[in-house]
N, C-alpha and C. Protein backbone atom coordinates (compact mmCIF):
# COMPACT_ATOMS: atom_id res chain seq x y z
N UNK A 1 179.47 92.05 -52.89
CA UNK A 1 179.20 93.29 -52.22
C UNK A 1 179.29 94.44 -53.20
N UNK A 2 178.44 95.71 -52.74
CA UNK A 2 178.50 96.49 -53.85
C UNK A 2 179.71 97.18 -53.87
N UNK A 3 180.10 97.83 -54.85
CA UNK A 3 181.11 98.89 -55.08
C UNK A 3 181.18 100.23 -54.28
N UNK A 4 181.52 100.77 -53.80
CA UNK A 4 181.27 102.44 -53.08
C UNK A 4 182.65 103.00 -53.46
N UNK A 5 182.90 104.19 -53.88
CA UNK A 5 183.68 105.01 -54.24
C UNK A 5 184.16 106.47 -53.65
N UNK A 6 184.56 106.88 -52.99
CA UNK A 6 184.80 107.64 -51.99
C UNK A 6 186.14 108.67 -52.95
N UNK A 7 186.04 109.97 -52.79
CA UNK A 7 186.99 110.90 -53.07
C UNK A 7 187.63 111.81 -51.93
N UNK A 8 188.69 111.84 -51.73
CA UNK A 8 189.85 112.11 -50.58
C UNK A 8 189.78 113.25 -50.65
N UNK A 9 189.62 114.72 -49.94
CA UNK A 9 190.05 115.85 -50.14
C UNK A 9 191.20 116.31 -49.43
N UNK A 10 192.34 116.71 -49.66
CA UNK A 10 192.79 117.51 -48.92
C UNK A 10 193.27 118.86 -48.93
N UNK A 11 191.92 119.82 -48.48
CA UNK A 11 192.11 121.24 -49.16
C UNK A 11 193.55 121.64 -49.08
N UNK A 12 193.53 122.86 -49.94
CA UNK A 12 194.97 123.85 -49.96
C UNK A 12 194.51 124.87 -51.09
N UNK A 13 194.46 126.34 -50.47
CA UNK A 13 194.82 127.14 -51.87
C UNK A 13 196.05 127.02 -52.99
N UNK A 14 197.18 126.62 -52.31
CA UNK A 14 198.45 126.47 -53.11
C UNK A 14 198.73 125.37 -53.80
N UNK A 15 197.87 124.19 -52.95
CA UNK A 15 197.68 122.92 -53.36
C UNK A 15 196.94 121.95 -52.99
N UNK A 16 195.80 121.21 -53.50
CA UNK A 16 195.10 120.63 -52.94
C UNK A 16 195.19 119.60 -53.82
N UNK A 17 194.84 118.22 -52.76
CA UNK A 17 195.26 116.66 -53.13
C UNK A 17 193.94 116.24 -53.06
N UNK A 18 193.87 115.36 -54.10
CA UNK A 18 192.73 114.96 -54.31
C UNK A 18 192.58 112.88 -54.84
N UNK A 19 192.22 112.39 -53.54
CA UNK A 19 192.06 110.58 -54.52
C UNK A 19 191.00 110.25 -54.32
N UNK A 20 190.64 109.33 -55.30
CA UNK A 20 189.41 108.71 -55.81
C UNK A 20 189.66 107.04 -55.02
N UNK A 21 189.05 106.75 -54.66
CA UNK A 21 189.13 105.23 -53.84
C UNK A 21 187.81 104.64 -54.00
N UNK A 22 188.26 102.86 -54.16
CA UNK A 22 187.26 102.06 -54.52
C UNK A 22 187.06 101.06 -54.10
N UNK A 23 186.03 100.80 -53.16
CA UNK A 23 186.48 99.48 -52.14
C UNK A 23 185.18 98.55 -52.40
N UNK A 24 185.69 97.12 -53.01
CA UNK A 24 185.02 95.95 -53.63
C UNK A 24 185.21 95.03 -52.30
N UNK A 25 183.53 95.24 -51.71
CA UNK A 25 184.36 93.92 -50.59
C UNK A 25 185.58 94.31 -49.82
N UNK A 26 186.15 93.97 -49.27
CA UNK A 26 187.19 94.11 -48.32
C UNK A 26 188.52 94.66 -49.19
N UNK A 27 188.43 94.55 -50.42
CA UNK A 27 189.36 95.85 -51.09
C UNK A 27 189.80 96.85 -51.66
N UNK A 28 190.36 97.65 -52.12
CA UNK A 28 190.51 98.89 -51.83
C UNK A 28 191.84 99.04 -53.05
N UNK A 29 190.97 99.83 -53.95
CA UNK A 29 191.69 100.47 -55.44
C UNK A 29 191.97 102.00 -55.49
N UNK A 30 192.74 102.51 -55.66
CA UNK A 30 192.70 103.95 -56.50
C UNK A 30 192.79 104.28 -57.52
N UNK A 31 191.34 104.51 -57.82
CA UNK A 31 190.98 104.91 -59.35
C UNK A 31 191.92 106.21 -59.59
N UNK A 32 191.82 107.08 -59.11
CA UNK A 32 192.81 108.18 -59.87
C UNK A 32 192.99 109.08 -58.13
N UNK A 33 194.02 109.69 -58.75
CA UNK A 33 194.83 110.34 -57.35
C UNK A 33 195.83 112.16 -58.41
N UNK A 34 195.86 113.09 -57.59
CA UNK A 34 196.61 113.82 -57.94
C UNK A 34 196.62 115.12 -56.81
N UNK A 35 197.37 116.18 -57.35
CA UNK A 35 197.41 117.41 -56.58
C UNK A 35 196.67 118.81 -57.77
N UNK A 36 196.00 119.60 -57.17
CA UNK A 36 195.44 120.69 -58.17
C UNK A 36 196.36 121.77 -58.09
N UNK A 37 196.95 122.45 -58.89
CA UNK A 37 198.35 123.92 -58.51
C UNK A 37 197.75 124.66 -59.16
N UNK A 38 196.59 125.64 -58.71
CA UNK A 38 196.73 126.69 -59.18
C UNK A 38 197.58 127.95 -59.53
N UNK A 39 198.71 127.96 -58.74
CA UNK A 39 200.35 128.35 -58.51
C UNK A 39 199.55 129.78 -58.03
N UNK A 40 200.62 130.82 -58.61
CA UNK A 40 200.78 132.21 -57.76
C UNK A 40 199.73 132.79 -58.61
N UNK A 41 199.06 133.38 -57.98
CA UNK A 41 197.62 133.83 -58.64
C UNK A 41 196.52 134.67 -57.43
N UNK A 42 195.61 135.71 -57.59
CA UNK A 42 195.26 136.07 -55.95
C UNK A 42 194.36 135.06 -55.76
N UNK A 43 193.81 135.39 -54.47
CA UNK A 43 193.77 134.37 -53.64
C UNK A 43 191.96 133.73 -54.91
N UNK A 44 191.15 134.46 -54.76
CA UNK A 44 189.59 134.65 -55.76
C UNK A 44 190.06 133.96 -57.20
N UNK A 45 191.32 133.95 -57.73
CA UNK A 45 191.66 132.94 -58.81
C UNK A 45 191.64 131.66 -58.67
N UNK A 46 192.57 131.10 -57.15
CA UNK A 46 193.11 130.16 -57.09
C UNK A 46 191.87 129.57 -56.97
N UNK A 47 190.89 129.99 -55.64
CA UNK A 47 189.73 129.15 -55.42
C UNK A 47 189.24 128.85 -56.29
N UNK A 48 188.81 129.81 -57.94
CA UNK A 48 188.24 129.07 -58.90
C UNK A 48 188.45 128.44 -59.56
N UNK A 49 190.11 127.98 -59.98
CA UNK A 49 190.67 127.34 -60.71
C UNK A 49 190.18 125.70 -59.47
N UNK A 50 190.88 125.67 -57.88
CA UNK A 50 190.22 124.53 -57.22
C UNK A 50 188.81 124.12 -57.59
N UNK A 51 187.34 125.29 -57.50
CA UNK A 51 186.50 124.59 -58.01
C UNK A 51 186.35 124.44 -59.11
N UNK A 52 186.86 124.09 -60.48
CA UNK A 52 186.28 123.94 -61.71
C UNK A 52 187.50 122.75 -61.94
N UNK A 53 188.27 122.43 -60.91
CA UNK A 53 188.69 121.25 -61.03
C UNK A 53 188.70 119.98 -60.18
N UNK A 54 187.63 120.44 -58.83
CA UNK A 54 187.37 119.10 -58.32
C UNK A 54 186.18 119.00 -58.57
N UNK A 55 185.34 119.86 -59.00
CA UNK A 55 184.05 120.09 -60.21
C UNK A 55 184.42 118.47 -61.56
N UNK A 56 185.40 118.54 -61.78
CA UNK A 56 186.02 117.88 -62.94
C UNK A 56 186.01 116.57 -62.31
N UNK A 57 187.11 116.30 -61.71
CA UNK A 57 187.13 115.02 -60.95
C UNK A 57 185.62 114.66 -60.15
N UNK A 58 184.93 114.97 -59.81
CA UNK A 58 183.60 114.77 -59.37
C UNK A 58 182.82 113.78 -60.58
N UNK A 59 182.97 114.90 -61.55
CA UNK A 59 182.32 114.30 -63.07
C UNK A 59 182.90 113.16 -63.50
N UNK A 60 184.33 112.97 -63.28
CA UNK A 60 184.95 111.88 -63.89
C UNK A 60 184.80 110.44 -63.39
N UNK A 61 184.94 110.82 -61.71
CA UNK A 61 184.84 109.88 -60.70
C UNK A 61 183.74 109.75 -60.78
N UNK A 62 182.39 110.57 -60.31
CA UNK A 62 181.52 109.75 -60.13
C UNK A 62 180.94 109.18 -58.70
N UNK A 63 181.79 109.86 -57.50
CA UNK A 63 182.08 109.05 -56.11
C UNK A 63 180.76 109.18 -55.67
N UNK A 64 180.67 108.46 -54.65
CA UNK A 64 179.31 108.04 -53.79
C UNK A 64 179.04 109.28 -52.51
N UNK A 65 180.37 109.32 -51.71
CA UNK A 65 180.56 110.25 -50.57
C UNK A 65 181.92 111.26 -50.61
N UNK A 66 181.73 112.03 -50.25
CA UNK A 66 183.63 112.83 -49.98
C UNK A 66 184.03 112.77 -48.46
N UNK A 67 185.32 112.86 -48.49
CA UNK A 67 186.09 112.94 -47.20
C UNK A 67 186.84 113.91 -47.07
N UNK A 68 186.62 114.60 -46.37
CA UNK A 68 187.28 116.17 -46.41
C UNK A 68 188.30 116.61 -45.02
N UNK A 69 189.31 116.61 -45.20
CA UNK A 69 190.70 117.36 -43.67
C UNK A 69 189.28 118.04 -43.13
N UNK A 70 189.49 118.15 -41.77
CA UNK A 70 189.14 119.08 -40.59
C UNK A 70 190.30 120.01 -41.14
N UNK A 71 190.19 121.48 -40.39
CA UNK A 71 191.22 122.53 -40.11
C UNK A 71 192.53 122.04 -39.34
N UNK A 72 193.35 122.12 -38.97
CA UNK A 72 194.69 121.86 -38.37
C UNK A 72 194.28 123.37 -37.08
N UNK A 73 194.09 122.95 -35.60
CA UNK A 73 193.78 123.77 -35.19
C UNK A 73 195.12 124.95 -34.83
N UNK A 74 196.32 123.89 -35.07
CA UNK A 74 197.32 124.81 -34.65
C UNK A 74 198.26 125.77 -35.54
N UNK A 75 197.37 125.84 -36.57
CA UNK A 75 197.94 126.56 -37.71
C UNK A 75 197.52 128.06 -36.99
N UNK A 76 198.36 129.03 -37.81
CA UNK A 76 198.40 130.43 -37.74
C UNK A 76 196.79 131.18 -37.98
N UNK A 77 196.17 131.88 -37.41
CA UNK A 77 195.08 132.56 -37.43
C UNK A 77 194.78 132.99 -39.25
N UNK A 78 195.63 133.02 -39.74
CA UNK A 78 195.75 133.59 -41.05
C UNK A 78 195.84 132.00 -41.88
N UNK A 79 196.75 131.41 -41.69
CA UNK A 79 196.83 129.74 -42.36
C UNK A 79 195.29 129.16 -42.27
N UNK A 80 195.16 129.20 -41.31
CA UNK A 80 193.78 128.54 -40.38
C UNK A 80 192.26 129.24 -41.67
N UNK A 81 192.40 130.53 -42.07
CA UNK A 81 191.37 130.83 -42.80
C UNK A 81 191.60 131.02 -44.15
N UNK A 82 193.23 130.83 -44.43
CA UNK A 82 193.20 130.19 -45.93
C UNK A 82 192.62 129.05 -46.40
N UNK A 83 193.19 127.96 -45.48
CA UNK A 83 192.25 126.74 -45.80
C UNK A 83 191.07 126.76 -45.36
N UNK A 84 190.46 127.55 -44.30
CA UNK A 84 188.97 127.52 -44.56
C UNK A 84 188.29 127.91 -46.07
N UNK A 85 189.04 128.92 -46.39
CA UNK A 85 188.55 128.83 -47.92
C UNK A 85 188.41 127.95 -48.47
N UNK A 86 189.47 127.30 -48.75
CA UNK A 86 190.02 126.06 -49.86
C UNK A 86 188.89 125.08 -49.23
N UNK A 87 188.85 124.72 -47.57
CA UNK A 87 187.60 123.92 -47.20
C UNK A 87 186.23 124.33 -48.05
N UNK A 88 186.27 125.30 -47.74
CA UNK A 88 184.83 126.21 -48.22
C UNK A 88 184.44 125.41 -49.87
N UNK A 89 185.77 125.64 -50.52
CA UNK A 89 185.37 125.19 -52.06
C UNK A 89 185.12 123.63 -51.84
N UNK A 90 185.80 123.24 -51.32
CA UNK A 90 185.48 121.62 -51.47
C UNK A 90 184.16 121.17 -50.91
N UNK A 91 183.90 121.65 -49.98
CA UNK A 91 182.44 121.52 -49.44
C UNK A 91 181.23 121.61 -50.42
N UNK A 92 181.61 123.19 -51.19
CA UNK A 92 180.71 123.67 -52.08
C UNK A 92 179.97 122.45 -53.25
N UNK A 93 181.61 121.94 -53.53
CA UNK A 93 181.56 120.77 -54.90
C UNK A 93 180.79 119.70 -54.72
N UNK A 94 181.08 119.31 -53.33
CA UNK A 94 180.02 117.96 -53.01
C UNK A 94 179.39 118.71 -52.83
N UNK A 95 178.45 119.48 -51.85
CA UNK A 95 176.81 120.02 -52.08
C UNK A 95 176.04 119.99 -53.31
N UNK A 96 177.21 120.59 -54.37
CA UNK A 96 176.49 121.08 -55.64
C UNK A 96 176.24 120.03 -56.22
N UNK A 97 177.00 118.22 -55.89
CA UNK A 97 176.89 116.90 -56.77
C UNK A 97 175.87 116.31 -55.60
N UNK A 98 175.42 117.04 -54.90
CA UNK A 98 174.73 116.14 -53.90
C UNK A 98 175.49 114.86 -53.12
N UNK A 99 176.28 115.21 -52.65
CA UNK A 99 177.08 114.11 -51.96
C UNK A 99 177.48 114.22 -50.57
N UNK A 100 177.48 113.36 -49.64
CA UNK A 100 177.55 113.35 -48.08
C UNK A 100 178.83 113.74 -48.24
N UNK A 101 179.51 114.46 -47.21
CA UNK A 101 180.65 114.92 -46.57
C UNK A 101 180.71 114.78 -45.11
N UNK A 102 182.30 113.65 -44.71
CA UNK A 102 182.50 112.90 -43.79
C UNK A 102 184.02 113.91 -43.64
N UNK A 103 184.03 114.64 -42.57
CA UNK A 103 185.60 115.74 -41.89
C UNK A 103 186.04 114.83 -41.05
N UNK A 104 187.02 114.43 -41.33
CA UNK A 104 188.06 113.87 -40.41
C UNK A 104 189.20 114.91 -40.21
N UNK A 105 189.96 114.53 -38.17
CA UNK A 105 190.77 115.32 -38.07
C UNK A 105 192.00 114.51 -38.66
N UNK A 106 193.23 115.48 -38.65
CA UNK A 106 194.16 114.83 -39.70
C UNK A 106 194.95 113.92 -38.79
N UNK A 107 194.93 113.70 -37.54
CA UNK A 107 195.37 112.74 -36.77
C UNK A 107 194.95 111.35 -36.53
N UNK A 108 193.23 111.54 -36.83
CA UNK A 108 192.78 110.31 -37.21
C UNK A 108 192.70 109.85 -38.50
N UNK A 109 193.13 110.42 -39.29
CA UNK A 109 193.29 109.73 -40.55
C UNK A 109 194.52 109.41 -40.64
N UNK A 110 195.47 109.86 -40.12
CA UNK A 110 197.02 109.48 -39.68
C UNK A 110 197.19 107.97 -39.23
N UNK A 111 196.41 107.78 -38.18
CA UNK A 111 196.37 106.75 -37.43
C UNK A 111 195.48 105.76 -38.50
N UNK A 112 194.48 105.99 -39.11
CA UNK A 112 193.72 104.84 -39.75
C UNK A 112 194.31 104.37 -40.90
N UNK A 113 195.91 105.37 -41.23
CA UNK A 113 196.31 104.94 -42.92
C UNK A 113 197.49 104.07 -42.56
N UNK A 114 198.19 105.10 -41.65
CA UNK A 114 199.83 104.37 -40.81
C UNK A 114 199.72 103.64 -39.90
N UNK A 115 198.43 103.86 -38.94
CA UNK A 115 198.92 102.83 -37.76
C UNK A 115 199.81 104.43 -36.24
N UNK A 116 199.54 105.25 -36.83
CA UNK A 116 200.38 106.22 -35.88
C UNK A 116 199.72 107.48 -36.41
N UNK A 117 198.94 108.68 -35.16
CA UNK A 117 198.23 109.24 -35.49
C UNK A 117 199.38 110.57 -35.63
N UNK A 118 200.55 110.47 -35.61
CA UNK A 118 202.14 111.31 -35.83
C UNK A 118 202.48 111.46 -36.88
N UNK A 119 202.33 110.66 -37.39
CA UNK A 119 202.82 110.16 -38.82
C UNK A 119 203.13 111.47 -39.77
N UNK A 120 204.48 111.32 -40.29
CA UNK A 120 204.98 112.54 -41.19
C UNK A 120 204.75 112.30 -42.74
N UNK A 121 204.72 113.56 -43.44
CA UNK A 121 204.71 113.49 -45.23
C UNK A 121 204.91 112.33 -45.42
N UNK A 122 206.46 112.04 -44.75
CA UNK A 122 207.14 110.99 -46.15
C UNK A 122 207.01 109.62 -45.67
N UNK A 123 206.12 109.50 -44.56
CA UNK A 123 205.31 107.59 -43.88
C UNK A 123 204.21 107.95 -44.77
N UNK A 124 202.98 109.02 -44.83
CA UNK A 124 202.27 109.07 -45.83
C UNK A 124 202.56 108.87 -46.94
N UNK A 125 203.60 109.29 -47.92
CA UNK A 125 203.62 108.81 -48.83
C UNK A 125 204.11 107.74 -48.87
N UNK A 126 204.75 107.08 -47.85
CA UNK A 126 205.24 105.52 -48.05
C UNK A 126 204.00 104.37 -47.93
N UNK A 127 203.34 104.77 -47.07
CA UNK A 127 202.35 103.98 -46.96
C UNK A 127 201.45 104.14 -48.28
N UNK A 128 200.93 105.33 -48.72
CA UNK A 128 199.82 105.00 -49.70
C UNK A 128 201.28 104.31 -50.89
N UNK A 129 202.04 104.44 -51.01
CA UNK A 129 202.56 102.98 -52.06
C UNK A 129 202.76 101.56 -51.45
N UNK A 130 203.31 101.46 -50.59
CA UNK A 130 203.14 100.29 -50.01
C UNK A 130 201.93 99.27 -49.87
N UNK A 131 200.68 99.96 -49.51
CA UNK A 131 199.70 99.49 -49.68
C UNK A 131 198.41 99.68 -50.76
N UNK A 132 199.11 100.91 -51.48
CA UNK A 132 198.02 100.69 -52.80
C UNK A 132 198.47 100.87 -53.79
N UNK A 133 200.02 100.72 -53.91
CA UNK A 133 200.90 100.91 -55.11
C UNK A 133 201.13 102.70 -55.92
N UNK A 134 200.63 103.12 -54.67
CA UNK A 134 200.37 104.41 -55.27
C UNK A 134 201.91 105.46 -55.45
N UNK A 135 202.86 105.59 -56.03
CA UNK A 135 203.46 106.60 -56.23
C UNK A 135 203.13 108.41 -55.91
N UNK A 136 202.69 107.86 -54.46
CA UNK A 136 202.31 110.08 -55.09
C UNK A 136 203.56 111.10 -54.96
N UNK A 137 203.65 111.68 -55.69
CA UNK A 137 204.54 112.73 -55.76
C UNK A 137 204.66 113.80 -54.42
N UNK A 138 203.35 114.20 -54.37
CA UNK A 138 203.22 115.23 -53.23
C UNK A 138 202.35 114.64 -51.94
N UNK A 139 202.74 115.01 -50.58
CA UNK A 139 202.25 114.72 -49.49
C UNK A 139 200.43 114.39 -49.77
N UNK A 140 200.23 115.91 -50.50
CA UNK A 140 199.09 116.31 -50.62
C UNK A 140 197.78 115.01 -51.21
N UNK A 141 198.40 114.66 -51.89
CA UNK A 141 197.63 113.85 -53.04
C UNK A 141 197.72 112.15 -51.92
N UNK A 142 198.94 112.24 -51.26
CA UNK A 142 198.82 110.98 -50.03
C UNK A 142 197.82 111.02 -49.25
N UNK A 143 197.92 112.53 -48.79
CA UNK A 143 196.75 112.45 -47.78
C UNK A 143 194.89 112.56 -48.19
N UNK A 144 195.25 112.93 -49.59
CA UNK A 144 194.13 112.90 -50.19
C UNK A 144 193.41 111.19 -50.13
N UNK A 145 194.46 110.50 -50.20
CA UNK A 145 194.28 109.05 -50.26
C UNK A 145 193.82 108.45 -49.01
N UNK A 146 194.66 108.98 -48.47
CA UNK A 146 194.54 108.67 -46.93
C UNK A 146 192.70 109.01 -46.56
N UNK A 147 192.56 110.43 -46.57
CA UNK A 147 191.06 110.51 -46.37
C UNK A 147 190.30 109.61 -46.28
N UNK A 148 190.18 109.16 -47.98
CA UNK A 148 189.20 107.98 -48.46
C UNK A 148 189.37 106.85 -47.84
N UNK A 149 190.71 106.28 -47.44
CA UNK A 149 190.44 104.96 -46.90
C UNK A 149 190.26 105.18 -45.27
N UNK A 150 190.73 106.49 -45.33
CA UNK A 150 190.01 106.44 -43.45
C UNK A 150 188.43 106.68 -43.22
N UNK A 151 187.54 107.02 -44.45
CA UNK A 151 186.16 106.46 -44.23
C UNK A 151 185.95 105.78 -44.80
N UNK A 152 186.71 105.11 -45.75
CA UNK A 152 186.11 103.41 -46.46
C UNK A 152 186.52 102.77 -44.95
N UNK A 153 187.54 102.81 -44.62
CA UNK A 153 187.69 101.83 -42.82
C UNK A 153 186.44 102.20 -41.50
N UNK A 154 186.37 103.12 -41.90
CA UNK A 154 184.98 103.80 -40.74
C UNK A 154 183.85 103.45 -41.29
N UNK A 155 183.62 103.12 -42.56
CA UNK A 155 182.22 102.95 -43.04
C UNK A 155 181.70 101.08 -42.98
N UNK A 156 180.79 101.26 -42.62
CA UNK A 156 180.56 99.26 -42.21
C UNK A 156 180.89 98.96 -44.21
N UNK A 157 181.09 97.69 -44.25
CA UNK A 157 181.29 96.69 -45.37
C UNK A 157 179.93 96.46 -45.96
N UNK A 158 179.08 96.39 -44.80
CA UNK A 158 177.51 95.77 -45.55
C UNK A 158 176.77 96.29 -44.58
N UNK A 159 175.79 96.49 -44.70
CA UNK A 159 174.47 96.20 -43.61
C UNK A 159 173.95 95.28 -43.12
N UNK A 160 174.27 95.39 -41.91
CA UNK A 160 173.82 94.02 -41.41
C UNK A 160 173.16 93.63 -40.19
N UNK A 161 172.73 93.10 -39.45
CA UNK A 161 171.74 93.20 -38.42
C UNK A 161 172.85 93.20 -37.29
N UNK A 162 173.86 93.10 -36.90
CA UNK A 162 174.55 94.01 -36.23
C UNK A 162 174.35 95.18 -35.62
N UNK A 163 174.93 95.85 -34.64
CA UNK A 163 175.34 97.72 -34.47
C UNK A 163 175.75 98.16 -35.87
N UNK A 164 175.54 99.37 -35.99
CA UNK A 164 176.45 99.98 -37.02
C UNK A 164 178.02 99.75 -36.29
N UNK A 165 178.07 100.11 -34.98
CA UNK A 165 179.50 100.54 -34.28
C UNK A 165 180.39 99.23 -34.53
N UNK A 166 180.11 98.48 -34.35
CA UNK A 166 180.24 96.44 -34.31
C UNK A 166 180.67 96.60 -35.99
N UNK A 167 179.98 96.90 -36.54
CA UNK A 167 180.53 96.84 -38.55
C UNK A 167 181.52 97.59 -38.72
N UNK A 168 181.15 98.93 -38.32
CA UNK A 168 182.64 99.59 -38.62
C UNK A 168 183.59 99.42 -38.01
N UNK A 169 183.83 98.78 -36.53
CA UNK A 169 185.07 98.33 -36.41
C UNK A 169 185.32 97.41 -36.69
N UNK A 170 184.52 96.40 -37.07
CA UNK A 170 184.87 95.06 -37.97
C UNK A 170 185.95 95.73 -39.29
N UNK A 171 185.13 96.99 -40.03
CA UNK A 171 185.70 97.33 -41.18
C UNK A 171 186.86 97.85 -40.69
N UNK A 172 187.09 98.54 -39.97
CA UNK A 172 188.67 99.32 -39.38
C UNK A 172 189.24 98.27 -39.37
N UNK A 173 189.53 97.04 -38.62
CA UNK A 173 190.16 96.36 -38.17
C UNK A 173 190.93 95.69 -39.74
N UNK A 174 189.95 95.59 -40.99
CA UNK A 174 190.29 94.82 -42.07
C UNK A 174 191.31 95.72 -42.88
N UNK A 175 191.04 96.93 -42.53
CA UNK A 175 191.89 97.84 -43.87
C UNK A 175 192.76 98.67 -43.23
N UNK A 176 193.06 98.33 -41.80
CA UNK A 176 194.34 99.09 -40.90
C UNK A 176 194.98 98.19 -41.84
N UNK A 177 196.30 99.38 -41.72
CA UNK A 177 197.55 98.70 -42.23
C UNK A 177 198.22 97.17 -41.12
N UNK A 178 199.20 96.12 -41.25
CA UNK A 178 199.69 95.62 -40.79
C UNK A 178 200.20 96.10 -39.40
N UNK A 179 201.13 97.07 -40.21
CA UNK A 179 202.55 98.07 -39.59
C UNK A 179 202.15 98.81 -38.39
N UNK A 180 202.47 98.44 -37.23
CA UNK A 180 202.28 99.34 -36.21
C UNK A 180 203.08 100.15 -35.54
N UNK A 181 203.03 101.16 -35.14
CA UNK A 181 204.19 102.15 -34.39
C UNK A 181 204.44 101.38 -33.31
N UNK A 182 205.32 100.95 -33.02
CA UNK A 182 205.97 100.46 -31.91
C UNK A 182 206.48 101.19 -30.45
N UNK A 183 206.36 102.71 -31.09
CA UNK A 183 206.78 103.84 -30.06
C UNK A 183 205.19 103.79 -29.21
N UNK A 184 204.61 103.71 -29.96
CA UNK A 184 203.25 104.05 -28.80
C UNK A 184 202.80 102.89 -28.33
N UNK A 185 202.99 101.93 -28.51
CA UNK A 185 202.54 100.35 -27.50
C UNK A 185 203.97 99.95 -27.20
N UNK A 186 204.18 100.29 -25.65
CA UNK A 186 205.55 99.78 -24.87
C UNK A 186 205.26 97.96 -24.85
């Protein structure tokens, strides 16, 4: 089966997480993973320092599609249009590489990485090591991970004379984690 390569976004002006994922057949590598810190800087800095560095990782990676956070609807009116910015840049980067962009909300990518669409920082970061050996330092760069394999799991394996709907839950079903929340199935 062919190779497809998928890059995780998870905007932030203060910090944005970013993984590269690589799924051969029914498995699933991370080529490279990190967080971008533009640190304290106004706001027209930070965004450019974000694009001229997932500009970078684009070039390096190489990815096929991006996966980009939805907004968090219950963030603050003001939170809510910081990261529309930070969205804004990431959007920009895939347009400008020509690449599809797939928004997931962060609850379903919760649920497609953990098994629990609740799931806090530190199950995100347990899970992306547990299951891809990944060490991430910051939430950010987890959920960046997370992204990618919640549309490598949504995306069918092959084409095949099937539904599309029939493939991709074939594919969900292969790259859910084991581990299930036990709080939500009595």
């Amino acid at each position: 089966m062919p190779r497809v390569i998928v890059l995780g976004i998870d905007p932030g002006s203060r910090r944005c997480g970013y993984g590269v994922v690589a799924r051969e057949g029914g498995r699933l590598r991370v080529l490279e993973s990190g967080v971008l810190v533009p640190g304290e800087r106004p706001m027209a800095e930070r965004l450019g320092l974000l694009l001229t560095g997932l500009e970078r990782v684009v070039a390096r990676a190489r990815p096929e599609e991006v996966a980009v956070e939805q907004v968090f609807s219950g963030a603050s009116p003001r939170s809510a249009l910081v990261l529309g910015q930070a969205r804004g840049v990431a959007l920009a980067v895939a347009a400008r590489a020509g690449l599809p962009v797939h928004e997931y909300a962060p609850s379903a990518v919760k649920l497609a990485f953990t098994g629990s669409g609740r799931a806090g920082k530190d199950q995100m970061v347990r899970t992306a090591r547990a299951l891809l050996g990944v060490a991430a330092s910051l939430s950010d760069e987890a959920d960046a991970i997370a992204l990618a394999v919640c549309h490598l799991a949504r995306r069918p394996l092959a084409a095949s004379a099937t539904s599309p709907r029939a493939a991709a839950a074939r594919a969900l079903s292969r790259l859910r984690p084991a581990r299930r929340d036990h709080r939500s199935h009595p």
